[in-house]
PDB file of N, CA and C in Angstrom:
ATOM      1  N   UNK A   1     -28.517  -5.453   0.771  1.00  0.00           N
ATOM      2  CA  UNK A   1     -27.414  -4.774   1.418  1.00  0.00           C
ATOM      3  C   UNK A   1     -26.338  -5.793   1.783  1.00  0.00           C
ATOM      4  N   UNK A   2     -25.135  -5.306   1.137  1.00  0.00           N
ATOM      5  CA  UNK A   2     -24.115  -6.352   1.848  1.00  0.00           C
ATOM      6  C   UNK A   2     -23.472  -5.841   3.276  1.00  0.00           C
ATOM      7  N   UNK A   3     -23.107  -7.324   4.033  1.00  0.00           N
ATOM      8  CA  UNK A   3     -22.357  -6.402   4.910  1.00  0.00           C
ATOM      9  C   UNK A   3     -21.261  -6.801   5.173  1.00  0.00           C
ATOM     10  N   UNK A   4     -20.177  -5.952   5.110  1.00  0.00           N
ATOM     11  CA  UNK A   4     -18.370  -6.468   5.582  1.00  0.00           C
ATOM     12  C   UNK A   4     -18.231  -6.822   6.672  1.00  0.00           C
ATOM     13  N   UNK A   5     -17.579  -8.262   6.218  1.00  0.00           N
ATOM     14  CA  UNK A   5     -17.125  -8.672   7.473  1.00  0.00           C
ATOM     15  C   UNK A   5     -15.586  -8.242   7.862  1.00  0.00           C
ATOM     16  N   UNK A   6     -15.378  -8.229   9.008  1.00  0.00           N
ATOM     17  CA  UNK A   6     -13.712  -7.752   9.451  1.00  0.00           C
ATOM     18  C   UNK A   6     -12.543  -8.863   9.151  1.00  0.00           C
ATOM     19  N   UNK A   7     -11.671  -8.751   8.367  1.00  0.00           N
ATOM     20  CA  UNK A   7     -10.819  -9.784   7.910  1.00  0.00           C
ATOM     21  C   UNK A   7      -9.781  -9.736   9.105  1.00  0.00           C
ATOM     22  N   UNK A   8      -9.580 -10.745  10.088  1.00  0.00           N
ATOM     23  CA  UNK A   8      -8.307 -10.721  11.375  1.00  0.00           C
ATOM     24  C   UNK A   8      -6.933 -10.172  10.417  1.00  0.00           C
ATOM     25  N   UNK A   9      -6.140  -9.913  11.351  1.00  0.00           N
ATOM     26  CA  UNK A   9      -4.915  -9.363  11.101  1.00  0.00           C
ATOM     27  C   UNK A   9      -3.990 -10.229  10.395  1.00  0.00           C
ATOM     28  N   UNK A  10      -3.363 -10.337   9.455  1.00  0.00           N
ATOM     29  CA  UNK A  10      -2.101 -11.177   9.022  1.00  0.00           C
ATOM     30  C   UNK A  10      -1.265 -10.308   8.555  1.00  0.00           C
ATOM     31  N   UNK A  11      -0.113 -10.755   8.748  1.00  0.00           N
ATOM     32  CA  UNK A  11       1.347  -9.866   8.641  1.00  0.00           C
ATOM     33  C   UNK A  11       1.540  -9.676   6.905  1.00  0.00           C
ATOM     34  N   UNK A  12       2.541  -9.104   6.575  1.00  0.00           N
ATOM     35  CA  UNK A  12       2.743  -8.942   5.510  1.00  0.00           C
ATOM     36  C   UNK A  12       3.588 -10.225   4.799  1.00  0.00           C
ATOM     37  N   UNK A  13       4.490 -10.389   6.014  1.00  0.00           N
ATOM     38  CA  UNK A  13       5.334 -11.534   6.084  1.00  0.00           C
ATOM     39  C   UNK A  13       4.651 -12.965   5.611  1.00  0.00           C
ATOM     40  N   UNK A  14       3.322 -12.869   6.014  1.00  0.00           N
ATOM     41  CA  UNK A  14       2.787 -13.790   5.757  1.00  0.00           C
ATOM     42  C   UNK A  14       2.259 -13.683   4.530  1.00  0.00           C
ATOM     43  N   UNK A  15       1.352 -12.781   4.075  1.00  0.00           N
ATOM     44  CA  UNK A  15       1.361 -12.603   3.320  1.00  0.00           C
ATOM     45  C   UNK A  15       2.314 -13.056   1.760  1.00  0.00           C
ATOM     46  N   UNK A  16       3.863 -12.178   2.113  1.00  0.00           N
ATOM     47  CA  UNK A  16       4.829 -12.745   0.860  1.00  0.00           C
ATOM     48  C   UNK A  16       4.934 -14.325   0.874  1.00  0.00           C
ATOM     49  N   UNK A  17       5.001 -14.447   2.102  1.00  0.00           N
ATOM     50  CA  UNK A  17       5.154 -16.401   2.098  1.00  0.00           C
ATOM     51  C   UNK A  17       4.622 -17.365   1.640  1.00  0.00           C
ATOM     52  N   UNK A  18       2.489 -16.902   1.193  1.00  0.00           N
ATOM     53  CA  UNK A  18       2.077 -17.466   0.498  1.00  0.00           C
ATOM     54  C   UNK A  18       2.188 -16.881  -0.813  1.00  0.00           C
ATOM     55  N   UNK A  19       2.519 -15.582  -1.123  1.00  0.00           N
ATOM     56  CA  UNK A  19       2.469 -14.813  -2.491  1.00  0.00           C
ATOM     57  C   UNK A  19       3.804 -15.823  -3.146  1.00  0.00           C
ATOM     58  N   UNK A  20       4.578 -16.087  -2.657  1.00  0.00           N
ATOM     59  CA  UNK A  20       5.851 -17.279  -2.996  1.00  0.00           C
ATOM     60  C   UNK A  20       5.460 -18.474  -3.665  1.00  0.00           C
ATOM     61  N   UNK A  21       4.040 -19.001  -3.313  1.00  0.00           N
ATOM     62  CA  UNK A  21       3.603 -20.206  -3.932  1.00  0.00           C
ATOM     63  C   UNK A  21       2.907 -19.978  -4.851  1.00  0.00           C
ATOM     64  N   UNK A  22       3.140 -19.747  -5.726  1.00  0.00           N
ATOM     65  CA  UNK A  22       2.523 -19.225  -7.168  1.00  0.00           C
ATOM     66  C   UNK A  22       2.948 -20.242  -8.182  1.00  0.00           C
ATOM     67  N   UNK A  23       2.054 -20.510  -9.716  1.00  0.00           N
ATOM     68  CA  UNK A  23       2.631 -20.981 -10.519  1.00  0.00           C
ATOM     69  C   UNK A  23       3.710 -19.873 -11.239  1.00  0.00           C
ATOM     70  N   UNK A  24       3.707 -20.329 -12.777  1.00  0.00           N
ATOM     71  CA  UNK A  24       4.273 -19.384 -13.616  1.00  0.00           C
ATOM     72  C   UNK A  24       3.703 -18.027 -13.999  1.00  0.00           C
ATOM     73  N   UNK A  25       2.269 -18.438 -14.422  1.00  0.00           N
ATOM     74  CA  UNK A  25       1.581 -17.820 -14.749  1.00  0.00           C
ATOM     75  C   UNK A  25       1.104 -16.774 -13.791  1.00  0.00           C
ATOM     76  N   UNK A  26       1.247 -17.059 -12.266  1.00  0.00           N
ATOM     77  CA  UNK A  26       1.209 -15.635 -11.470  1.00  0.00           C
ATOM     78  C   UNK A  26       0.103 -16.115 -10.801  1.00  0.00           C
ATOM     79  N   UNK A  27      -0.771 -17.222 -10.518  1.00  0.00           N
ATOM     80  CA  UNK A  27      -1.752 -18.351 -10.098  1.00  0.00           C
ATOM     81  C   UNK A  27      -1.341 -18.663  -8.714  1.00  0.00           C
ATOM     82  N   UNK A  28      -1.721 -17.991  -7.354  1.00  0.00           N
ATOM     83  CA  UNK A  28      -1.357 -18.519  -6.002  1.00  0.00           C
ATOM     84  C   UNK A  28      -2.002 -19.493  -5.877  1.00  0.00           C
ATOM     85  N   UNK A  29      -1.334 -20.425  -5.297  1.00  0.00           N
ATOM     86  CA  UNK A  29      -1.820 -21.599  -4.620  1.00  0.00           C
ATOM     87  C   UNK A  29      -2.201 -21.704  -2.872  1.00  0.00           C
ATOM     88  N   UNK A  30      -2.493 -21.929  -1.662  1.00  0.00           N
ATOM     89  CA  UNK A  30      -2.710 -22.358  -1.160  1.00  0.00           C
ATOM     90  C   UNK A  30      -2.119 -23.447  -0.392  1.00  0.00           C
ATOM     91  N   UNK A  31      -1.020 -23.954   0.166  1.00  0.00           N
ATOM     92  CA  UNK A  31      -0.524 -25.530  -0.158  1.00  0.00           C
ATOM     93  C   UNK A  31      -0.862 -25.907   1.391  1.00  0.00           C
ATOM     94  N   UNK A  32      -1.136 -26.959   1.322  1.00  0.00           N
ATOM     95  CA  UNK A  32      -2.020 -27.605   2.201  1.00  0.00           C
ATOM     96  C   UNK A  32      -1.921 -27.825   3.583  1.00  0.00           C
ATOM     97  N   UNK A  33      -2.377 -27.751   4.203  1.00  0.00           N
ATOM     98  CA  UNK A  33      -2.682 -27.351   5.708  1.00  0.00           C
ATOM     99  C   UNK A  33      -2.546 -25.894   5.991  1.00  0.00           C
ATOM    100  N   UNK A  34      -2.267 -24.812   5.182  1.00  0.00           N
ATOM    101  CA  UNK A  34      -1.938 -23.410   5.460  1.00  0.00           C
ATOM    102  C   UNK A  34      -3.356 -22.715   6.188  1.00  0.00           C
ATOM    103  N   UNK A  35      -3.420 -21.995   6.671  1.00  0.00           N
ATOM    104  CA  UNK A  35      -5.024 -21.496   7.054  1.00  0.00           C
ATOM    105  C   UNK A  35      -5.307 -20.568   5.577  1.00  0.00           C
ATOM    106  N   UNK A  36      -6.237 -20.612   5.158  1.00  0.00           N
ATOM    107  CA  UNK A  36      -7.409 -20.144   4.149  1.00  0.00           C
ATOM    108  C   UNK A  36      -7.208 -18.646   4.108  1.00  0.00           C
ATOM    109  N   UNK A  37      -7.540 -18.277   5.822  1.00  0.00           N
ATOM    110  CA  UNK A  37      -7.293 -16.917   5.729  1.00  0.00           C
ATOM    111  C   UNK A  37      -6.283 -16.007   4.975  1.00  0.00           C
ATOM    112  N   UNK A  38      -5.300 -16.637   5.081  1.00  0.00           N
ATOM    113  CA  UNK A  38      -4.065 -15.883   4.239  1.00  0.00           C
ATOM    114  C   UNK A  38      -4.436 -16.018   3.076  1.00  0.00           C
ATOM    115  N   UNK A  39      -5.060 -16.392   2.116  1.00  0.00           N
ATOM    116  CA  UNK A  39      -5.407 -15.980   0.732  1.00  0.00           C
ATOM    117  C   UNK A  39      -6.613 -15.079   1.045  1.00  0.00           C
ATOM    118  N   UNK A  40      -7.453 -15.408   2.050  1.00  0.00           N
ATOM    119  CA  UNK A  40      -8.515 -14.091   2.096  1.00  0.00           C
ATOM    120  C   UNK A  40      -7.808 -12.545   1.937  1.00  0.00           C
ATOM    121  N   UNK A  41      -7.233 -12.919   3.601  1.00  0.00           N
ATOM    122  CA  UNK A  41      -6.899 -11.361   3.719  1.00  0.00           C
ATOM    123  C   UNK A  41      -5.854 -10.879   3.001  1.00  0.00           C
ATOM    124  N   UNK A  42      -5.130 -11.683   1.461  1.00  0.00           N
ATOM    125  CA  UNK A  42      -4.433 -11.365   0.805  1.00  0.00           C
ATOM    126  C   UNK A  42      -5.020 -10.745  -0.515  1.00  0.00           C
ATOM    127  N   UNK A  43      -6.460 -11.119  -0.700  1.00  0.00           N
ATOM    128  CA  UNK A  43      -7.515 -10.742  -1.322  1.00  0.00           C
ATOM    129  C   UNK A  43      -7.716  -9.702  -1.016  1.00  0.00           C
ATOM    130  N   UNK A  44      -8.099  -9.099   0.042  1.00  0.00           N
ATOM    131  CA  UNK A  44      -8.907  -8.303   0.754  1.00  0.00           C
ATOM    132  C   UNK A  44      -7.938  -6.648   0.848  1.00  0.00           C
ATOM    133  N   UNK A  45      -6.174  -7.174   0.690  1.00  0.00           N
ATOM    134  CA  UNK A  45      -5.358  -6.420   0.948  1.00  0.00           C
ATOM    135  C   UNK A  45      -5.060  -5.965  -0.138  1.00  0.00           C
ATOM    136  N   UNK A  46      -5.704  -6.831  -1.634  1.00  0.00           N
ATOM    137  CA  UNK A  46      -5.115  -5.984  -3.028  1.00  0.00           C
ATOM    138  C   UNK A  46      -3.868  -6.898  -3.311  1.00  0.00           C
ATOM    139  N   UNK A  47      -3.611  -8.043  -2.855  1.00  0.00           N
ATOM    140  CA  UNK A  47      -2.025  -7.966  -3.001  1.00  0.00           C
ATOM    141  C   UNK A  47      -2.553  -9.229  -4.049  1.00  0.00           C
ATOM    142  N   UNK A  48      -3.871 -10.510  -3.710  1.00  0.00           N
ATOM    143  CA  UNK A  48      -3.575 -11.076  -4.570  1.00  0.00           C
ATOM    144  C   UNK A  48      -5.712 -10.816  -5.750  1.00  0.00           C
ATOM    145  N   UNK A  49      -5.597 -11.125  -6.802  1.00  0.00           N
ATOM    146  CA  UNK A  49      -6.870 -10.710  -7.291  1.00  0.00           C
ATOM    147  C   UNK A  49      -7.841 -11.611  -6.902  1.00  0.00           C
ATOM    148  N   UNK A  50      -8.917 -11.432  -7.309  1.00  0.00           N
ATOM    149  CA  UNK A  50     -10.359 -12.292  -7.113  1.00  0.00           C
ATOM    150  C   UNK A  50     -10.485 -13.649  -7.697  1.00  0.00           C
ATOM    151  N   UNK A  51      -9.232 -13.379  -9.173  1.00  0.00           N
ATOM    152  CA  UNK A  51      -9.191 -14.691  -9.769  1.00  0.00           C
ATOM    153  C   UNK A  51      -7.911 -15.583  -8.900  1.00  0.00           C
ATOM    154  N   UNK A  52      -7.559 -15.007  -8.163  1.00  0.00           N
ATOM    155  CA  UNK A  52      -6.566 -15.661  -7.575  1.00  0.00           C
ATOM    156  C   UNK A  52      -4.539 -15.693  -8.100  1.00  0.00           C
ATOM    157  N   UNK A  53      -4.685 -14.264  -8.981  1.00  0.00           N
ATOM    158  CA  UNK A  53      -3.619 -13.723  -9.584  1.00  0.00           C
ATOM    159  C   UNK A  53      -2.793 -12.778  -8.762  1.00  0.00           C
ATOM    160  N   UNK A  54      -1.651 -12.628  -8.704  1.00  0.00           N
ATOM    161  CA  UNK A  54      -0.635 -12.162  -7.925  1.00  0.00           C
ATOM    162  C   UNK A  54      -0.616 -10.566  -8.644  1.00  0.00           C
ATOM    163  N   UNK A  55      -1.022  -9.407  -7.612  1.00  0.00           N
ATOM    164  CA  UNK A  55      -1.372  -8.143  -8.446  1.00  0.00           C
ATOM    165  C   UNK A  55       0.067  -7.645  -8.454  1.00  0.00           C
ATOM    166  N   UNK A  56      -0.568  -6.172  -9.035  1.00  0.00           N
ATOM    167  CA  UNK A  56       1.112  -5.403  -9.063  1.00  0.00           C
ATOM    168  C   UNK A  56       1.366  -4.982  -7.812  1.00  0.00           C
ATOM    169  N   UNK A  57       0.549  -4.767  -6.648  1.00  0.00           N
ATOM    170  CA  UNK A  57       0.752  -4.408  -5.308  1.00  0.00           C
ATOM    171  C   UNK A  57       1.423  -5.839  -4.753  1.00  0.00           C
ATOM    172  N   UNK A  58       0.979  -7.055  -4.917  1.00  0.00           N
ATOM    173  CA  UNK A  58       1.609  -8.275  -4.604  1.00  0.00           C
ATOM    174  C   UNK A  58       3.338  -8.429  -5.521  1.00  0.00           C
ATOM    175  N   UNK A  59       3.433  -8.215  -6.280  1.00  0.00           N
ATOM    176  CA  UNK A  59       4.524  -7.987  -6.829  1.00  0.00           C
ATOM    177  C   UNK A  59       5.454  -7.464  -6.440  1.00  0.00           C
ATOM    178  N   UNK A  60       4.994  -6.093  -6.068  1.00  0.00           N
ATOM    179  CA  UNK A  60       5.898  -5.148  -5.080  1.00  0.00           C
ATOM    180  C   UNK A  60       6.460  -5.491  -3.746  1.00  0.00           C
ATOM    181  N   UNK A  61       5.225  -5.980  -2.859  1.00  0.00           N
ATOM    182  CA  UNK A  61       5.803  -6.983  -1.671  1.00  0.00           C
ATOM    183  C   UNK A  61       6.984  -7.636  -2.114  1.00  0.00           C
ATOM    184  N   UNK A  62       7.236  -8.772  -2.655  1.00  0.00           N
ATOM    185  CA  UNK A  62       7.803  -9.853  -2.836  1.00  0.00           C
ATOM    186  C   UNK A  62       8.618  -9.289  -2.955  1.00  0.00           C
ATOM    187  N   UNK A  63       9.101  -7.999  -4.189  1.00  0.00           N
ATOM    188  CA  UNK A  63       9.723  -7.354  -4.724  1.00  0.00           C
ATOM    189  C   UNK A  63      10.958  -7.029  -3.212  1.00  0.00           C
ATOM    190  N   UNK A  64      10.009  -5.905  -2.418  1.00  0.00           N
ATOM    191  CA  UNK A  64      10.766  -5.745  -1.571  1.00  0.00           C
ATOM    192  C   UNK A  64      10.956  -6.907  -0.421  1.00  0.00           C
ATOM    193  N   UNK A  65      10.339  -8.035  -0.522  1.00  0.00           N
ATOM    194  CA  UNK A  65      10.913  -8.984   1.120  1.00  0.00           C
ATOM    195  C   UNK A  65      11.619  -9.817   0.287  1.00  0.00           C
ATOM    196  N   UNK A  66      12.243  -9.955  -1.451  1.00  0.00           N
ATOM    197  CA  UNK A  66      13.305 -10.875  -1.439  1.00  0.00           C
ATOM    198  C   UNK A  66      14.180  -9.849  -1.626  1.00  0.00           C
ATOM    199  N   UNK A  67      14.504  -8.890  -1.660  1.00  0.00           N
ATOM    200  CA  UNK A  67      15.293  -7.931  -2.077  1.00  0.00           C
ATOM    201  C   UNK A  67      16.546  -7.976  -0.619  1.00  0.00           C
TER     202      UNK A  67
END
C-alpha cells in the first residue's frame, strides 16, 4: 500500500519561476540553492512531468504569467 504524502503549498508564481529555467528541449532545471520542493510540488501539480519535462498544463502557466 502506498501512502500520500501532503505536498506544502507553493504559489503558482513560483511555480512559473522555476518552469522559466528550462533547457530547449523543455528539460527543467533546478538552479542551485532553490528549495527542491518547487520541482516536487510542480510534479505533483501536473505542470512539470516525472521525467522532468515542462507539460502542456506547465506551458499554459508560463503562457499566461508572461503574457
Amino acid at each position: 500500500m502506498h501512502i500520500r504524502t501532503p505536498i506544502p503549498a507553493v504559489s503558482t508564481g513560483q511555480i512559473a519561476k522555476l518552469l522559466a529555467h528550462r533547457y530547449g528541449d523543455g528539460t527543467v532545471y533546478l538552479p542551485s540553492g532553490w528549495p527542491r520542493l518547487w520541482l516536487t510540488a510542480s510534479q505533483a501539480g501536473g505542470y512539470v512531468s516525472s521525467d522532468g519535462y515542462v507539460t502542456r498544463k506547465g506551458r499554459e502557466l508560463l503562457a499566461r504569467c508572461e503574457a
